[in-house]
Protein backbone atom coordinates (compact mmCIF):
# COMPACT_ATOMS: atom_id res chain seq x y z
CA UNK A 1 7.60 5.85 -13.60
CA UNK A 2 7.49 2.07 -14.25
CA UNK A 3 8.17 0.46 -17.26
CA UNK A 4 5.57 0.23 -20.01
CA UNK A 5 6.54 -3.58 -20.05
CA UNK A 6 9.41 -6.09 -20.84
CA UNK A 7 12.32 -4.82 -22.62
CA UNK A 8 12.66 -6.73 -25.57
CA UNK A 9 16.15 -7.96 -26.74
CA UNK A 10 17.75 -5.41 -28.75
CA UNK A 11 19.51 -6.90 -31.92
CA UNK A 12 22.52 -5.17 -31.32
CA UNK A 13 22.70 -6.68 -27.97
CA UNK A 14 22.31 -10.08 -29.24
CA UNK A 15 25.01 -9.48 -31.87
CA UNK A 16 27.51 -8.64 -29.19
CA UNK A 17 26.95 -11.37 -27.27
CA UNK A 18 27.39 -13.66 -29.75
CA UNK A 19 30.49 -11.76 -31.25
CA UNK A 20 31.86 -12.39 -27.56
CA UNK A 21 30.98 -15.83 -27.54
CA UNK A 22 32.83 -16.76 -30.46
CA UNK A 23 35.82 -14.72 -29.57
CA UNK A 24 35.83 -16.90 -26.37
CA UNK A 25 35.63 -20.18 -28.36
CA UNK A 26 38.51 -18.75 -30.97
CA UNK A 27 40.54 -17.79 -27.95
CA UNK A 28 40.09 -20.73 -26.21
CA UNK A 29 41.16 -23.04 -29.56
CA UNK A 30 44.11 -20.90 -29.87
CA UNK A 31 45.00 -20.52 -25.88
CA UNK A 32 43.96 -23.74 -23.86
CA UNK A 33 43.08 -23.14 -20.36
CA UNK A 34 43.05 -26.17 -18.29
CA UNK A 35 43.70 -26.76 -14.15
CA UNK A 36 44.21 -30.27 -12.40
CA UNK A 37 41.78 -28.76 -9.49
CA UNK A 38 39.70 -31.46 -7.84
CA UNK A 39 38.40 -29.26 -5.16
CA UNK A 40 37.38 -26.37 -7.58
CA UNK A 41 36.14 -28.88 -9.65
CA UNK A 42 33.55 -30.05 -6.72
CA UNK A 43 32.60 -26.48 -5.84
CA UNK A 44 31.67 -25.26 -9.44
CA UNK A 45 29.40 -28.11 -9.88
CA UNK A 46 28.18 -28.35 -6.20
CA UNK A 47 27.31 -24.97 -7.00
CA UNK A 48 25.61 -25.44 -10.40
CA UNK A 49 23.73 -28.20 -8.79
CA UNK A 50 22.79 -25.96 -6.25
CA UNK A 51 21.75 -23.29 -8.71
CA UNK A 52 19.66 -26.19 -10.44
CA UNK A 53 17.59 -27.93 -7.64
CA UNK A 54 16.87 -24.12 -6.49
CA UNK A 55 15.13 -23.41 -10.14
CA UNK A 56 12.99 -26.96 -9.67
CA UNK A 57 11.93 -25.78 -6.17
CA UNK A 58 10.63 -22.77 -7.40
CA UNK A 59 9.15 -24.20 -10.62
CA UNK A 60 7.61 -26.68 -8.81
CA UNK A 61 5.67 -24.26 -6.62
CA UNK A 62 4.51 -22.13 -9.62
CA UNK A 63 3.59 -24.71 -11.98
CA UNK A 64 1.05 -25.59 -8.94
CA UNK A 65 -0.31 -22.09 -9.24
CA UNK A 66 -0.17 -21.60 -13.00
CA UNK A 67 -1.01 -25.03 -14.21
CA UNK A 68 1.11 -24.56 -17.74
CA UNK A 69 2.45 -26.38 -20.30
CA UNK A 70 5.91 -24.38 -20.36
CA UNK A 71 6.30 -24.31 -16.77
CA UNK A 72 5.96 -27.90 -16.43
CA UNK A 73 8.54 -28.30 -19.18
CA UNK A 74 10.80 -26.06 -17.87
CA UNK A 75 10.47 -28.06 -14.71
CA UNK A 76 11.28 -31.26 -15.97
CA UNK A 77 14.14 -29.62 -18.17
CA UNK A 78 16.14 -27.77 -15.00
CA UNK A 79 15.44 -31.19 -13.01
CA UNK A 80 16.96 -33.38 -15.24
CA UNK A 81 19.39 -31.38 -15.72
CA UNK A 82 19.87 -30.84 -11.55
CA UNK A 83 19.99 -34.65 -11.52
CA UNK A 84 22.64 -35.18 -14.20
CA UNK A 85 24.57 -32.76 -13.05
CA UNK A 86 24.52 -34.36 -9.76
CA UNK A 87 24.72 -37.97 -10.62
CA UNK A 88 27.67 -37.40 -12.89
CA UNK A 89 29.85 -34.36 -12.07
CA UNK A 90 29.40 -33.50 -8.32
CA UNK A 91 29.14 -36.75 -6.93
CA UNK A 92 32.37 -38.46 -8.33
CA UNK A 93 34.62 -35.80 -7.88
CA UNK A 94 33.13 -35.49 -4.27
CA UNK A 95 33.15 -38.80 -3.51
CA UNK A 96 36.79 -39.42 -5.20
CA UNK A 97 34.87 -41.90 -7.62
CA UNK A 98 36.03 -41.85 -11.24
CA UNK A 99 33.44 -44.02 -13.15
CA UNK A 100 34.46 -44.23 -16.77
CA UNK A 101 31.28 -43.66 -18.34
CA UNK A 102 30.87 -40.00 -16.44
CA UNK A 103 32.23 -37.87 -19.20
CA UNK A 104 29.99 -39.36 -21.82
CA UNK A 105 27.09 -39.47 -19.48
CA UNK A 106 27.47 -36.09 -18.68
CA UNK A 107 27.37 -35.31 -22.70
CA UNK A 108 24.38 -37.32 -23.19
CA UNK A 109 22.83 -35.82 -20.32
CA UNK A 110 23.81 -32.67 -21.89
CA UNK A 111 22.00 -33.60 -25.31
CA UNK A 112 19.10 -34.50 -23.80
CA UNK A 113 18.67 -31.29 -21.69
CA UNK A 114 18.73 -28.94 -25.32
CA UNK A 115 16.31 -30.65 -26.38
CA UNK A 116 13.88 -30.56 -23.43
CA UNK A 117 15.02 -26.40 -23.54
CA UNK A 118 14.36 -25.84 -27.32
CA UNK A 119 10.55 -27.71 -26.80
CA UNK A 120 10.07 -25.56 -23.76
CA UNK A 121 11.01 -22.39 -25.62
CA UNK A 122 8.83 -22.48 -28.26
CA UNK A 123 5.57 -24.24 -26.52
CA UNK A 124 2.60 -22.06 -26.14
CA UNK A 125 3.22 -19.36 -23.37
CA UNK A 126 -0.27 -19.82 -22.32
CA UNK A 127 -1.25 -23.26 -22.39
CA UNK A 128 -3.32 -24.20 -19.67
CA UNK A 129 -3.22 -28.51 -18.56
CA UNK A 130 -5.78 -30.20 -16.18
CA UNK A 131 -5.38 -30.30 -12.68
CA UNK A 132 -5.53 -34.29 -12.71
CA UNK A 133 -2.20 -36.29 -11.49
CA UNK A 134 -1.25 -37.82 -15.42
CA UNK A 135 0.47 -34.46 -15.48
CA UNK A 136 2.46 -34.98 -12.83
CA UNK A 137 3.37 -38.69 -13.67
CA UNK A 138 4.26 -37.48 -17.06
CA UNK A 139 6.84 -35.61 -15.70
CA UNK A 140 8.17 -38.02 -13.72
CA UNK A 141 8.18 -40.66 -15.67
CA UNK A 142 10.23 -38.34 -18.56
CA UNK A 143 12.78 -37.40 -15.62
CA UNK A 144 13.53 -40.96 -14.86
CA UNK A 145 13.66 -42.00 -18.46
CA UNK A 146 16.04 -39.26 -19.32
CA UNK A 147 18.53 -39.85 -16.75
CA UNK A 148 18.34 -43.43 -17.26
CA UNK A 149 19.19 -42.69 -20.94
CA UNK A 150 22.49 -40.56 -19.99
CA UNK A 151 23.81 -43.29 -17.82
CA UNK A 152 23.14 -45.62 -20.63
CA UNK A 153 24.72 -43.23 -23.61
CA UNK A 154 27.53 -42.88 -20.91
CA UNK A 155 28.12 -46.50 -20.69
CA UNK A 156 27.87 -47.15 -24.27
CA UNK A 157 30.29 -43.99 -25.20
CA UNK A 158 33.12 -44.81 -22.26
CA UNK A 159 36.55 -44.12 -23.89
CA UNK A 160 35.01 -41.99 -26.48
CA UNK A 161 34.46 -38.85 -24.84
CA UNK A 162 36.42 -39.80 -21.99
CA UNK A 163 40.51 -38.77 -22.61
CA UNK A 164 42.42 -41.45 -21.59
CA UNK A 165 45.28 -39.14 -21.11
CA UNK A 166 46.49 -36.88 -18.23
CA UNK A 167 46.57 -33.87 -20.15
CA UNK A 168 43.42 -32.26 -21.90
CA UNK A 169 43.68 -33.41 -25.33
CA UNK A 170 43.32 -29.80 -27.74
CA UNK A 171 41.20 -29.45 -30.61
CA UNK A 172 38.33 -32.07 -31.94
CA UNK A 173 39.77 -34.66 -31.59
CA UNK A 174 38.73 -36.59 -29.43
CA UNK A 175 35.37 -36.25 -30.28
CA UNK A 176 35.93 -37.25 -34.10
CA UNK A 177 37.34 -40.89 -32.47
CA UNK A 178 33.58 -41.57 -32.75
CA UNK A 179 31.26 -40.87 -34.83
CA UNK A 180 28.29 -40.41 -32.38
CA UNK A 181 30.93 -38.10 -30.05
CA UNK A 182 30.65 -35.04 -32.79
CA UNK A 183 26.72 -35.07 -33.51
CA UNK A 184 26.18 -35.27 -29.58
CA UNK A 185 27.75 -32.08 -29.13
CA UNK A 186 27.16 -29.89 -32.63
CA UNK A 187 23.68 -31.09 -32.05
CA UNK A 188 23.48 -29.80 -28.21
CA UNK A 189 24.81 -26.36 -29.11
CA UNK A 190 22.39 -25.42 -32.01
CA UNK A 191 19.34 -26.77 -29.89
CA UNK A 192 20.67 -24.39 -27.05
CA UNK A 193 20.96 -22.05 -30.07
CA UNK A 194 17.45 -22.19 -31.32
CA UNK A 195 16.12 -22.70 -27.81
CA UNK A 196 17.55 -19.08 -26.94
CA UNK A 197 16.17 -17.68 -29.88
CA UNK A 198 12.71 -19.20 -29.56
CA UNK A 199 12.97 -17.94 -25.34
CA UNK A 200 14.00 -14.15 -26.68
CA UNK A 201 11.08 -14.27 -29.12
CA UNK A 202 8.01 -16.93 -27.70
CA UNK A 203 7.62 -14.77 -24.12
CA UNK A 204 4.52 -13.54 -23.08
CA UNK A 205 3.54 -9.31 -22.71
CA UNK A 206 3.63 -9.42 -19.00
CA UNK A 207 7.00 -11.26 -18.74
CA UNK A 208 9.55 -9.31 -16.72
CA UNK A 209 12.43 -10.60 -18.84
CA UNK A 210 12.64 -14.00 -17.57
CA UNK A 211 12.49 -15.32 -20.71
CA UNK A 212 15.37 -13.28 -21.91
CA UNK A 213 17.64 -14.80 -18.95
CA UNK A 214 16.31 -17.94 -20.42
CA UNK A 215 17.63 -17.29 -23.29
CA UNK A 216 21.17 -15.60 -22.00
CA UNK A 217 21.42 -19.26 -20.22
CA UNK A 218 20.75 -21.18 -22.76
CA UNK A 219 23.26 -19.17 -25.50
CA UNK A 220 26.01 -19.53 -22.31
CA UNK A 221 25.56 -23.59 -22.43
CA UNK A 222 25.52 -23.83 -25.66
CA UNK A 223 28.80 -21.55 -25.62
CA UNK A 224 29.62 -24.56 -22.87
CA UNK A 225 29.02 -27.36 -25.37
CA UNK A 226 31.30 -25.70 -28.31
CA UNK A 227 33.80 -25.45 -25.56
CA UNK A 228 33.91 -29.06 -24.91
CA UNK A 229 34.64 -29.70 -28.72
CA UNK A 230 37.68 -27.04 -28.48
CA UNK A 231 38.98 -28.13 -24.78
CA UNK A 232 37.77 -31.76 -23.83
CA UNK A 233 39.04 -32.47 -19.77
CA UNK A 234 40.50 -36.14 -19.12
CA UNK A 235 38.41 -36.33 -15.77
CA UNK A 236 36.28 -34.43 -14.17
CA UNK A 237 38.96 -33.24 -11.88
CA UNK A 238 40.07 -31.07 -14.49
CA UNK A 239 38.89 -27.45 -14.46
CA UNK A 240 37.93 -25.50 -17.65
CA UNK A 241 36.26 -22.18 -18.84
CA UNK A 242 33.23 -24.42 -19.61
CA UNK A 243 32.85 -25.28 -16.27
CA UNK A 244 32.49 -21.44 -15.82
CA UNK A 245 30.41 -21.07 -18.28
CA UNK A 246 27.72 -24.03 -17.07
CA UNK A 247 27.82 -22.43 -13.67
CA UNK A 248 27.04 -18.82 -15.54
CA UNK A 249 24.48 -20.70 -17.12
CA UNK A 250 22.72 -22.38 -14.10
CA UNK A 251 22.87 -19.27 -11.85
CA UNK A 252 21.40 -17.40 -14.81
CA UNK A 253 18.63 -19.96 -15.37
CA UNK A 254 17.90 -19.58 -11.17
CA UNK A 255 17.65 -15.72 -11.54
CA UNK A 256 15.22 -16.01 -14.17
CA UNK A 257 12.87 -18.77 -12.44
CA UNK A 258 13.63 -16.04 -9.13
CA UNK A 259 12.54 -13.09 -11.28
CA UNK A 260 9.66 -14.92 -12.93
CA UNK A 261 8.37 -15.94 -9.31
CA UNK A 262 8.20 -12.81 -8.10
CA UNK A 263 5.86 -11.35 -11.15
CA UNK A 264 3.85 -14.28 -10.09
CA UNK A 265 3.41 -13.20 -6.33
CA UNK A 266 3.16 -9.98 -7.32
CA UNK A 267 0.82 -11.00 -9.67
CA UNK A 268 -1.35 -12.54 -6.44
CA UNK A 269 -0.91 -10.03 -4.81
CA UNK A 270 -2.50 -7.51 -6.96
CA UNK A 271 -5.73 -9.99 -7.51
CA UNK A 272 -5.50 -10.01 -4.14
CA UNK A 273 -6.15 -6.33 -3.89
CA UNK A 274 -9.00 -5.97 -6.51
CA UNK A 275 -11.04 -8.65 -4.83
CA UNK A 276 -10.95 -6.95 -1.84
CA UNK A 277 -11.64 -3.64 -3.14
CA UNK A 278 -14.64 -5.42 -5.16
CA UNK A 279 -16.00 -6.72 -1.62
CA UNK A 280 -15.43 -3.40 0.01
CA UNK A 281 -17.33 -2.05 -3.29
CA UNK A 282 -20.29 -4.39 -2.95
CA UNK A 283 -20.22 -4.32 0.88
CA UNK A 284 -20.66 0.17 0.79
CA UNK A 285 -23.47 -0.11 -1.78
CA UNK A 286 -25.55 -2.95 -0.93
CA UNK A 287 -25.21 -1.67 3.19
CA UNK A 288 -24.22 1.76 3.79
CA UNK A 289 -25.05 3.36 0.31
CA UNK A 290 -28.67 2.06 0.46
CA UNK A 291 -29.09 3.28 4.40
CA UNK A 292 -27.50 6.88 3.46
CA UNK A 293 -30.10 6.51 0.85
CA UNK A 294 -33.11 6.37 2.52
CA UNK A 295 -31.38 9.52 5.13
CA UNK A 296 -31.15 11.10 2.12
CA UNK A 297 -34.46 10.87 0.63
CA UNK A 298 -36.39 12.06 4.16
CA UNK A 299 -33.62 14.89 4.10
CA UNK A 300 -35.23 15.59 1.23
CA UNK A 301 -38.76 15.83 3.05
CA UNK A 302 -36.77 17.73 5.68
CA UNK A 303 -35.93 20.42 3.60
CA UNK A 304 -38.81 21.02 1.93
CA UNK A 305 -40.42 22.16 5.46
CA UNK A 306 -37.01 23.68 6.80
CA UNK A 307 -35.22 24.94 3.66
CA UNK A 308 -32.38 23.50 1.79
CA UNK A 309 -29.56 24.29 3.93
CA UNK A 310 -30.68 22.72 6.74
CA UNK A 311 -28.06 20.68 8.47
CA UNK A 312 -29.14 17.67 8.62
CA UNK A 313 -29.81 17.19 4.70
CA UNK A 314 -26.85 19.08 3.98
CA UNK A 315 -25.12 16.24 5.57
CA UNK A 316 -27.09 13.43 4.36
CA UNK A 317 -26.11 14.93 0.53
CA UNK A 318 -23.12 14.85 1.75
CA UNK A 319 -22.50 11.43 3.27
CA UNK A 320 -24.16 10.19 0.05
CA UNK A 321 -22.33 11.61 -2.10
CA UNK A 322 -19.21 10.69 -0.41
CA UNK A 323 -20.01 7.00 -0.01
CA UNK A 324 -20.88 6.66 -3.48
CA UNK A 325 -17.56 8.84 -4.86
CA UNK A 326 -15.31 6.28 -2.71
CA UNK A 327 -17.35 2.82 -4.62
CA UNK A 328 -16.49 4.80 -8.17
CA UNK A 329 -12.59 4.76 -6.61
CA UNK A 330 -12.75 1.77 -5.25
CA UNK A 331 -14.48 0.06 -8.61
CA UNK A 332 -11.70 1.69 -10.39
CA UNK A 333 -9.28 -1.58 -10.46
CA UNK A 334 -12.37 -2.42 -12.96
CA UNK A 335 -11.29 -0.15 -15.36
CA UNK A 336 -8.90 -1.43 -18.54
CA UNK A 337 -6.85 1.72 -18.27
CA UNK A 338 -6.01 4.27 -15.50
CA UNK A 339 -7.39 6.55 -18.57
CA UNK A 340 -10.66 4.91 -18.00
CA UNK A 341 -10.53 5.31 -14.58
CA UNK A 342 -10.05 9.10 -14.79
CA UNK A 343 -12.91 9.12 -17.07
CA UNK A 344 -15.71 6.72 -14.62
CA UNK A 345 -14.56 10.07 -12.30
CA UNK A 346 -14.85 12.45 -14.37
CA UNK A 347 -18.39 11.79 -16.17
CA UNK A 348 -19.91 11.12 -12.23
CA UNK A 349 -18.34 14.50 -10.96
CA UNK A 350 -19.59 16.10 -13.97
CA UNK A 351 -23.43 14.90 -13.37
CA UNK A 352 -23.36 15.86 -9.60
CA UNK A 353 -22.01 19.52 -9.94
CA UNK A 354 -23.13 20.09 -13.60
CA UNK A 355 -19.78 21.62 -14.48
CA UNK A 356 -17.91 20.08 -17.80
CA UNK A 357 -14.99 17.29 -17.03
CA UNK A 358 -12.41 16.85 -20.08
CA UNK A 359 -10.26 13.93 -19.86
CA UNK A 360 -6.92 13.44 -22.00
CA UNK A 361 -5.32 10.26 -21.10
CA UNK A 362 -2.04 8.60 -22.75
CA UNK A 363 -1.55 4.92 -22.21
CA UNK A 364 0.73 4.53 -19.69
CA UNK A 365 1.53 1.64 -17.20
CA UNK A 366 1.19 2.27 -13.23
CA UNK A 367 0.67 -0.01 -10.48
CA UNK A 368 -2.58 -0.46 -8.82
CA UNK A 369 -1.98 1.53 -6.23
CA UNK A 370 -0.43 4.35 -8.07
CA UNK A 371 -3.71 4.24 -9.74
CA UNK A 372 -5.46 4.49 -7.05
CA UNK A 373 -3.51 7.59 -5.73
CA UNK A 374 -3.85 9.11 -9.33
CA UNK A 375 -7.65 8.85 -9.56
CA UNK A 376 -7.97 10.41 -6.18
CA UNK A 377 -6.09 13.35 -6.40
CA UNK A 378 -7.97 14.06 -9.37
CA UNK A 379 -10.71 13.76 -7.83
CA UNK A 380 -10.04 15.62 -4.96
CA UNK A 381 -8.74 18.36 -7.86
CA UNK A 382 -12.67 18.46 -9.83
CA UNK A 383 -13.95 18.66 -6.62
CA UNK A 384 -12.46 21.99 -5.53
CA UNK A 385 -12.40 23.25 -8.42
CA UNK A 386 -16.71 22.71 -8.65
CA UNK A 387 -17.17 23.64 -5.03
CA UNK A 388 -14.15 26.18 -4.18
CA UNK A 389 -13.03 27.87 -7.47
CA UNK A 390 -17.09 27.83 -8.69
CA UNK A 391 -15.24 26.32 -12.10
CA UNK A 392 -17.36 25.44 -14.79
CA UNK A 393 -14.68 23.57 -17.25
CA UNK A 394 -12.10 20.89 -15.79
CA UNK A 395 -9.05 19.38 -18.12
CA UNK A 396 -7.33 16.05 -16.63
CA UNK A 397 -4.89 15.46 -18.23
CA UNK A 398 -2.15 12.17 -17.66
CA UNK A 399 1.11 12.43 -20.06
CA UNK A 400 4.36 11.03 -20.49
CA UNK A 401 7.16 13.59 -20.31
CA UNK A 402 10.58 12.95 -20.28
CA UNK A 403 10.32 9.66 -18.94
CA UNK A 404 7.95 10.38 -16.34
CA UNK A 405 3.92 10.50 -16.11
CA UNK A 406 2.15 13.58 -15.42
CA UNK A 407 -0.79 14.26 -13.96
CA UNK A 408 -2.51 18.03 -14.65
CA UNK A 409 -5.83 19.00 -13.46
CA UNK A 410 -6.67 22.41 -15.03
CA UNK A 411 -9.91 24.69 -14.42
CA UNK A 412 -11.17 27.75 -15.45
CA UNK A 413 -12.46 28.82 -11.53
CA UNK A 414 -11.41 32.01 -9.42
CA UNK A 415 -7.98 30.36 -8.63
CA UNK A 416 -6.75 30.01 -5.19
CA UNK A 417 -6.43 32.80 -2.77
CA UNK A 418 -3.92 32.67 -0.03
CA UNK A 419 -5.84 30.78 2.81
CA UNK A 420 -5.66 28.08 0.06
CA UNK A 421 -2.27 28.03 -0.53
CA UNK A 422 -0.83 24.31 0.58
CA UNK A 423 1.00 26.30 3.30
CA UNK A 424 -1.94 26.64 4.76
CA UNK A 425 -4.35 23.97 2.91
CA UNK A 426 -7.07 22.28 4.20
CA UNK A 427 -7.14 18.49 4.35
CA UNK A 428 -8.10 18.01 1.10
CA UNK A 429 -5.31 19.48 -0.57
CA UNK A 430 -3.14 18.08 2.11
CA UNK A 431 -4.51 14.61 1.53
CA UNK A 432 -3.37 15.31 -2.53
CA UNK A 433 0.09 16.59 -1.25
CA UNK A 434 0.27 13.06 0.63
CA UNK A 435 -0.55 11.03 -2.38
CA UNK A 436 1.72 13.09 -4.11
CA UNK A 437 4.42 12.03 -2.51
CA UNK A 438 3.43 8.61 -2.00
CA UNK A 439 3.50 8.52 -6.33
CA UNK A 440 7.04 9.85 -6.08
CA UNK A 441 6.88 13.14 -6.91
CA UNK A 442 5.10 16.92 -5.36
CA UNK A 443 1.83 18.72 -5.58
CA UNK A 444 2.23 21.89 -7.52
CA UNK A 445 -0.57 24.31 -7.62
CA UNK A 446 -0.18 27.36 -9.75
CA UNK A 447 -2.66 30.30 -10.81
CA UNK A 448 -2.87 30.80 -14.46
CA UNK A 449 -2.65 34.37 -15.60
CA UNK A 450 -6.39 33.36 -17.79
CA UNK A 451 -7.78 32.77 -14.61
CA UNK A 452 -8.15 29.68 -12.73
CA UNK A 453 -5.83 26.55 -11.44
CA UNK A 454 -3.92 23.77 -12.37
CA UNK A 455 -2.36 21.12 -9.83
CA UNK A 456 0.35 18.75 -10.86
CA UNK A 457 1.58 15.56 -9.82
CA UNK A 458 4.83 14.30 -11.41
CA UNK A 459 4.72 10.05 -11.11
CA UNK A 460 8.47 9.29 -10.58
């Protein structure tokens, strides 16, 4: 069984995170953890850089196919952020460089990046833009600008956030030597605050939580920014838990932008699907359909001179009716609901045999394949039933128990004998078995002591 949809955040998760948070701030206020590792150092923020310009490739390519507003913001957000990152924390501790105004670049930079996160988190899931370029140099031109404004908040905050020292200095302190140093950072850790809240709450119905690793990320870098306030380093060479906690943050950011791609391509994939079962659709009735027509209609002719079982309008009935029962399947992606599906079945089954088709269908969420396996079987099901078990009522039923949804065809027919047993079944019933299996679960086909059948298909 698939999930009905995204799990929302539960409010007792939230609270524990939090709760964990600040316990990691307290213990970090009362406990300094600090490590003159320059090669650490390089890896943890080659490796958040790494996690960064891998979210902007991947934005990148679905803000192409989605065309909105958040995604460009997010896009814009991650790469400024990949590029200050970069520009300030990988590059002189690779290069052996120690420019004074990196710390307070880096903070800036910082700043700058909660706010671009708290406007993407609460913009319109679903705001379309227009395919021309001022998008695009938009976004550019806000990148540049905001990197250009770290370097320059780093130059005019050098000494401020930067420890002169050799030793991490403990406490606020160095922050409160200035009074822009304290802002910067309260300021960048309620953004990332509000930014996670508005990511757990703005997300649209068919995200697959990737707004809720948003939010985890941004609640982890805002954990990041407190840190700095408890535990500022002299240089990046120096190794803290908020280093850990940016690179938790920027690999958590990539698994959402992974996870979010992937409903997208899955998402293209499915459209994919309907349109071609619409052209196979339109293809069988405006070719085949219309030629098993007109064989139809002179079997009709036929069988007024030789009788109604002749063969050859036995088979045109046949071929006719079979054509048009696999457009009905086929046209089922149409349907809102797979109970709406069942029903389109149901009501044409019902008119060709003249037997009575009851449908009782939950709403439940399957795939569109499972859907298609579901509204075959049953069909398969009515049609036995009409022609086999000479039923004249039919119950469908599709259920959610324990977790899992159920499919039941019941009918009030002569029940199966033994050559009908799925031991021994003809294709028909071995075709369900197949589907079946292919949904997860196993055909079950019991007599009921009333009289008659019912099959049923559990959807794992």
């Amino acid at each position: 069984m698939k999930p009905h949809g995204p799990q929302r955040a539960r409010p007792a998760t939230m609270l524990v995170t939090s709760a964990a948070i600040v316990a990691f701030v307290v213990l970090e206020v009362s406990h300094h953890v600090a490590d003159h590792a320059p090669a650490l150092s390089a890896t943890i923020d080659t490796c958040t850089t790494l996690c960064a310009l891998g979210g902007v490739w991947l934005l990148h390519g679905q803000f192409r196919h989605t065309r909105r507003l958040r995604d460009l913001l997010f896009f814009v957000t991650l790469t400024v952020f990949a590029l200050v990152t970069l520009t300030f924390c990988t590059l002189p501790v690779a290069l052996q460089v120690q420019p004074g105004s990196s710390q307070g670049a880096a903070t800036v930079g910082a700043a700058l990046v909660a706010a671009m996160v708290l406007i993407a988190a609460f913009a319109p899931a679903d705001r379309q833009l227009s395919a021309d370029s001022r998008w695009v140099a938009a976004a550019v031109g806000t990148i540049v600008l905001a990197v250009a404004l770290a370097a320059l908040g780093g130059g005019l905050l050098q000494g401020v956030l930067d420890n002169a020292g050799s030793q991490p200095e403990s406490g606020i302190a160095a922050a409160t030597r200035h009074p822009l140093a304290l802002p910067l950072a309260l300021g960048t850790a309620i953004a990332l605050i509000l930014a996670a809240v508005g990511c757990a709450r703005n997300r649209p119905s068919t995200d697959a939580g990737g707004m809720g690793l948003w939010a985890a990320a941004a609640t982890l870098l805002a954990a990041s920014s407190i840190s700095y306030l408890a535990l500022p380093p002299p240089s990046p060479n120096w190794v803290t838990p908020r280093d850990g906690l940016r690179l938790a943050g920027a690999a958590l950011i990539f698994a959402a932008v992974l996870r979010q791609e992937s409903r997208r391509r899955q998402a293209v994939a499915r459209a994919a699907v309907i349109d071609e079962r619409r052209r196979l659709a339109r293809d069988l009735h405006d070719g085949l359909v219309q030629e098993l027509a007109f064989i139809s209609a002179h079997g009709d002719r036929l069988a007024t001179d030789a009788g109604q079982q002749h063969p050859m309008a036995i088979a045109a009935r046949r071929a006719l009716a079979i054509s048009r029962g696999a457009i009905a399947d086929l046209s089922a992606v149409d349907a809102p609901t797979t109970g709406h599906a069942l029903r389109h079945v149901a009501d044409e089954l019902s008119a060709r045999y003249g037997i009575s088709v009851h449908v009782q269908a939950e709403a439940v969420s399957v795939g569109i394949s499972e859907r298609e396996d579901i509204v075959r079987i049953a069909r398969e099901a009515i049609v036995n039933a009409a022609r086999h078990g000479a039923a004249r009522n039919v119950t469908v039923s599709l259920k959610t128990e324990a977790g899992h949804t159920v499919l039941r065809v019941r009918d009030d027919g002569c029940g199966m004998g033994p050559d009908q047993q799925i031991a021994h079944a003809g294709f028909g019933l071995r075709s369900m078995s197949e589907r079946a299996a292919a949904l997860g679960g196993e055909l079950v086909a019991r007599e009921l002591a009333e009289g008659g059948t019912e099959l049923e298909v559990p959807v794992r």
